[in-house]
Protein backbone atom coordinates (compact mmCIF):
# COMPACT_ATOMS: atom_id res chain seq x y z
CA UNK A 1 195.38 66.67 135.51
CA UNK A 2 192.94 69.29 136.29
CA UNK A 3 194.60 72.18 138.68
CA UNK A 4 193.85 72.02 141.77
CA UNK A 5 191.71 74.95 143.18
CA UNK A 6 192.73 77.00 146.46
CA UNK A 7 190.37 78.80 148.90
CA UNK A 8 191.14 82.07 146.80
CA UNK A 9 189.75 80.52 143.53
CA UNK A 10 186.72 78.82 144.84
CA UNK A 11 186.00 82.23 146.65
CA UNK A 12 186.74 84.29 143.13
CA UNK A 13 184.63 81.66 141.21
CA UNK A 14 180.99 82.58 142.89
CA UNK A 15 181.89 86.22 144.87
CA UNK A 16 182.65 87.93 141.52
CA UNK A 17 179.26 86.52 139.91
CA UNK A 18 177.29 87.17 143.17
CA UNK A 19 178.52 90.75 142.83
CA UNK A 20 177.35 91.15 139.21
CA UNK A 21 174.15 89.70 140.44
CA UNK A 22 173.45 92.04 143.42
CA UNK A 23 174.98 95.42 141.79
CA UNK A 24 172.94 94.58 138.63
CA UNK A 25 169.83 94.02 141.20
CA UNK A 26 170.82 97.36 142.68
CA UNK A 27 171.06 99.11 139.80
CA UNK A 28 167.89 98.02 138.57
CA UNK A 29 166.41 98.71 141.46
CA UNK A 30 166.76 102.73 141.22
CA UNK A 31 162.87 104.12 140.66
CA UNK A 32 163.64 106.76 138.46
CA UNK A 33 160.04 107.79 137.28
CA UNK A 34 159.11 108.32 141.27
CA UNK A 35 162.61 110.44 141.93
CA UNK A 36 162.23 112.29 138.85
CA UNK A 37 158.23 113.05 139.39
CA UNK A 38 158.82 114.21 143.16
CA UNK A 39 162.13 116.15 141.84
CA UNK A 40 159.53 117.49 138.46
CA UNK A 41 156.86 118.50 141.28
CA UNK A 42 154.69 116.35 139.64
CA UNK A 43 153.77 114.79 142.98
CA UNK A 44 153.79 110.92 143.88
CA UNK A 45 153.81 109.01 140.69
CA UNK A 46 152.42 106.07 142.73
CA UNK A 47 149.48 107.81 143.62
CA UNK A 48 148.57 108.79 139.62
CA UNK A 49 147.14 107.04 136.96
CA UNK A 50 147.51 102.97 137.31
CA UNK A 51 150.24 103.85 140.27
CA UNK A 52 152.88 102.21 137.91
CA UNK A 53 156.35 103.51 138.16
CA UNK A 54 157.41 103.56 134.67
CA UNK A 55 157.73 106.09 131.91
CA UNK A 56 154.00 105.57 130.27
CA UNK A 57 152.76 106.46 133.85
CA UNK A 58 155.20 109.68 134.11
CA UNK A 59 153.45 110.76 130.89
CA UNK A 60 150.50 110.76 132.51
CA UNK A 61 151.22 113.76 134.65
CA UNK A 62 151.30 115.48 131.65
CA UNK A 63 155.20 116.08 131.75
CA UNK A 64 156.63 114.66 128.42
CA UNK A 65 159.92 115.59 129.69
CA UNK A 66 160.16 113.68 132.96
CA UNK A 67 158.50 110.52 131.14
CA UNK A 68 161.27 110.75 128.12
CA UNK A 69 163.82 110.55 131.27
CA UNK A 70 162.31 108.19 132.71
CA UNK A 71 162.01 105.66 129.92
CA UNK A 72 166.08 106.49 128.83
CA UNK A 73 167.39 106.31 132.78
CA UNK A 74 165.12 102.99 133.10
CA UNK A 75 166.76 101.79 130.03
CA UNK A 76 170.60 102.81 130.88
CA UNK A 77 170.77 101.03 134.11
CA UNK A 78 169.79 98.03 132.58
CA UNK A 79 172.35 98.36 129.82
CA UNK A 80 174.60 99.78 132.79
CA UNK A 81 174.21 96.60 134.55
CA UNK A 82 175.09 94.43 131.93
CA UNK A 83 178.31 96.32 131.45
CA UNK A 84 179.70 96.30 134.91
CA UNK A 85 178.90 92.36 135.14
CA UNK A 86 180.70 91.80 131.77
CA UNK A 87 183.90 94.19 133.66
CA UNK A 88 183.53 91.81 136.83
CA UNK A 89 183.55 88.47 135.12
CA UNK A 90 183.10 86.41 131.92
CA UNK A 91 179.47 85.77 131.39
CA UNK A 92 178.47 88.55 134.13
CA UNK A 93 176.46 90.16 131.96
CA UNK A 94 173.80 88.63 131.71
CA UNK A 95 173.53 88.12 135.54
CA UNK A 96 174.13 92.12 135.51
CA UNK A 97 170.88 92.32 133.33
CA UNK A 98 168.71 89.32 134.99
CA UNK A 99 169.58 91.52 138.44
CA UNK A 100 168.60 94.50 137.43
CA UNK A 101 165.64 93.56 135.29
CA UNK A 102 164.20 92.12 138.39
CA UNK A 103 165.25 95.10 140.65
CA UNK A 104 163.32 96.70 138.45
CA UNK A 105 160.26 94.63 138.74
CA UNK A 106 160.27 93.99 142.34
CA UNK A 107 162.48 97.07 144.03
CA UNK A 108 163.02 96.27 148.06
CA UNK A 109 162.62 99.78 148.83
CA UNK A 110 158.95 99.98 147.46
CA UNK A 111 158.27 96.64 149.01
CA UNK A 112 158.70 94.66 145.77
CA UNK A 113 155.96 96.77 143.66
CA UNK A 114 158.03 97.89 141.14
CA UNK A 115 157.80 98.49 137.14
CA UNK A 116 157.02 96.19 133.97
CA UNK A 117 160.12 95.81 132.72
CA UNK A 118 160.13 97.04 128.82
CA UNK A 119 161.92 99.88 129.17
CA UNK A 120 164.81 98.02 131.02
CA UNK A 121 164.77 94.60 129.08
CA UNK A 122 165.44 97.08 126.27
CA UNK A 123 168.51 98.22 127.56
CA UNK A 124 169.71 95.04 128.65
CA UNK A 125 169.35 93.90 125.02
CA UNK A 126 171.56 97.06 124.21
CA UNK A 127 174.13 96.33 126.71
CA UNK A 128 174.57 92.30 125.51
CA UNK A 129 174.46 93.33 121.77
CA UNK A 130 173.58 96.97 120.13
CA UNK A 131 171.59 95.72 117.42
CA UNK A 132 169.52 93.16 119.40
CA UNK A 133 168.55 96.46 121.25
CA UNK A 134 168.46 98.37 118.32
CA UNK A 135 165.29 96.09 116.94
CA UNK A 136 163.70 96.33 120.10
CA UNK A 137 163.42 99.37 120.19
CA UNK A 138 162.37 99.55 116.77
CA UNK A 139 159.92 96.79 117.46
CA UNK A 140 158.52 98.70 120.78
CA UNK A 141 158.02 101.87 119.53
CA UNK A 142 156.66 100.94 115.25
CA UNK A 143 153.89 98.77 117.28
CA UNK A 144 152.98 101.76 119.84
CA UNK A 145 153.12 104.19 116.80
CA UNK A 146 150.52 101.67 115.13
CA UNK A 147 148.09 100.67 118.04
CA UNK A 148 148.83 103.76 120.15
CA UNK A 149 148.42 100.84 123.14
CA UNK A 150 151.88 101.10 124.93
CA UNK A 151 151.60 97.60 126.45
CA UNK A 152 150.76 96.42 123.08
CA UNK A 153 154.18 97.67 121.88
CA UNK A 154 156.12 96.37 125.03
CA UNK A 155 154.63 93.24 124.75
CA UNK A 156 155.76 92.64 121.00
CA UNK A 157 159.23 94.04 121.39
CA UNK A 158 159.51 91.61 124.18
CA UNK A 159 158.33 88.43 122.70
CA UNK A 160 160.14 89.14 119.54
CA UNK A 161 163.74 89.53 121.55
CA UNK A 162 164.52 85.65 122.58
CA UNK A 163 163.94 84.94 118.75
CA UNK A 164 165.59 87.28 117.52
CA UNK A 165 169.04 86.84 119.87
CA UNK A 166 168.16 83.01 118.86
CA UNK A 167 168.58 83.85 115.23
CA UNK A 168 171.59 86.00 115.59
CA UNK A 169 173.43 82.74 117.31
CA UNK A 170 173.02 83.85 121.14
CA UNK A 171 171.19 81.40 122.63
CA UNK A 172 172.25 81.88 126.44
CA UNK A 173 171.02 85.30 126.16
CA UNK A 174 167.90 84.04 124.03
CA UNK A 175 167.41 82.28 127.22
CA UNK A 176 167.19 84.63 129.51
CA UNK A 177 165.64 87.04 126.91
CA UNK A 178 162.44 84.59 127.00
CA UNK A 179 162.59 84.00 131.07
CA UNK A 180 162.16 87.92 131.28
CA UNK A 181 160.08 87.95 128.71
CA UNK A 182 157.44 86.23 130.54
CA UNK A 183 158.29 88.14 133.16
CA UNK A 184 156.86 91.15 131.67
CA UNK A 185 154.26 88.93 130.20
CA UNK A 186 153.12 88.16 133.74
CA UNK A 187 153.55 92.12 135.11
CA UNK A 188 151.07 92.96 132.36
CA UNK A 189 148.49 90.58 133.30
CA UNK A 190 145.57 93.15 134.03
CA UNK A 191 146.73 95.18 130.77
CA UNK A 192 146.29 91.65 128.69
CA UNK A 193 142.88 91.29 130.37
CA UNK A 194 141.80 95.02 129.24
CA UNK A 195 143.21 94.05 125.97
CA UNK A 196 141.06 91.27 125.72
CA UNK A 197 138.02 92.72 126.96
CA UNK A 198 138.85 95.74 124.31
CA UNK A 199 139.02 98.66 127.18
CA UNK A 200 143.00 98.87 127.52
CA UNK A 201 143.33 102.99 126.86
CA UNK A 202 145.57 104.56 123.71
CA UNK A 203 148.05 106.75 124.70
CA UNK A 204 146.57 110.27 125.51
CA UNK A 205 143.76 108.61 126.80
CA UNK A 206 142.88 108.21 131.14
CA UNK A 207 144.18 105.66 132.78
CA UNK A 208 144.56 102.26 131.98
């Protein structure tokens, strides 16, 4: 006979996920490349370049420093996230990541218009298993290095991830590796439409 289930345990069986869900969602959420470029003096980060809160924008103000922050802080929370859901309940991290992977891309307190996500899906990838994050990073940065187009290199490290967490036998977090891959897929719409029309800019190059 199957136990029978009291008030508590039905509570404890969708609270503790809920909680990975919203902290990872909170975490994600933090816009590190605006606090940093107002803390830098660099000025609104929203109001330079494409108006894009991530680290490839930062480096557009010319401050290599704030942008390397950026790009490590974006990536720590979501490694951060997947951590503390892991610490709240079994299989709480990924809902830690998928939370703050979309806090990320759609932040309440910038009314939803947040970043593109590579930086973050990279550190959820850490956070669920080092050497899945390991390749994307490896991925991201030998494509950007090649092309000198940065969404050309977070595009590739992206679709590469659900294959390769496929091949290494995790398929639930292959899963939700390819949901937030499209994800960022779909956040870099216009930069797939300068790609295709050949005027997407090489780093150290105006905006694009």
């Amino acid at each position: 006979m199957l136990p029978r289930m009291g008030p508590q345990t039905t509570d404890v069986l969708w609270e503790l996920p809920t909680l990975a869900l919203v902290l990872g969602y909170l975490l994600g959420s933090i816009p590190f490349g605006i606090l940093l470029t107002r803390l830098g003096g660099a000025g609104d980060l929203r109001a330079i370049g494409s108006g894009n809160i991530g680290a490839t924008n930062v480096l557009r103000t010319g401050r290599k420093g704030l942008a390397a922050a950026t790009l490590v802080l974006d990536a720590l929370k979501g490694a951060a996230a997947v951590w503390i859901g892991a610490a709240l309940v079994p299989g709480g991290a990924l809902l830690g990541g998928a939370g703050a992977f979309v806090g990320h891309c759609y932040p309440v307190w910038l009314r939803f218009r947040g970043g593109k996500g590579v930086a973050t899906l990279g550190g959820i990838a850490l956070g669920v298993f080092w050497l899945l994050g390991l390749l994307y990073l490896a991925l991201w940065i030998g494509v950007l290095l090649l092309t000198r187009i940065s969404s050309v290199g977070g595009l590739a490290a992206a679709a590469a991830l659900p294959v390769a967490a496929f091949l290494f036998g995790k398929a639930q977090a292959g899963i939700l590796f390819l949901a937030l891959g499209l994800l960022v897929f779909w956040k870099h719409r216009e930069n797939l439409q300068r790609l295709f029309a050949g005027t997407e800019p090489r780093i150290g190059r105006a905006r694009g």
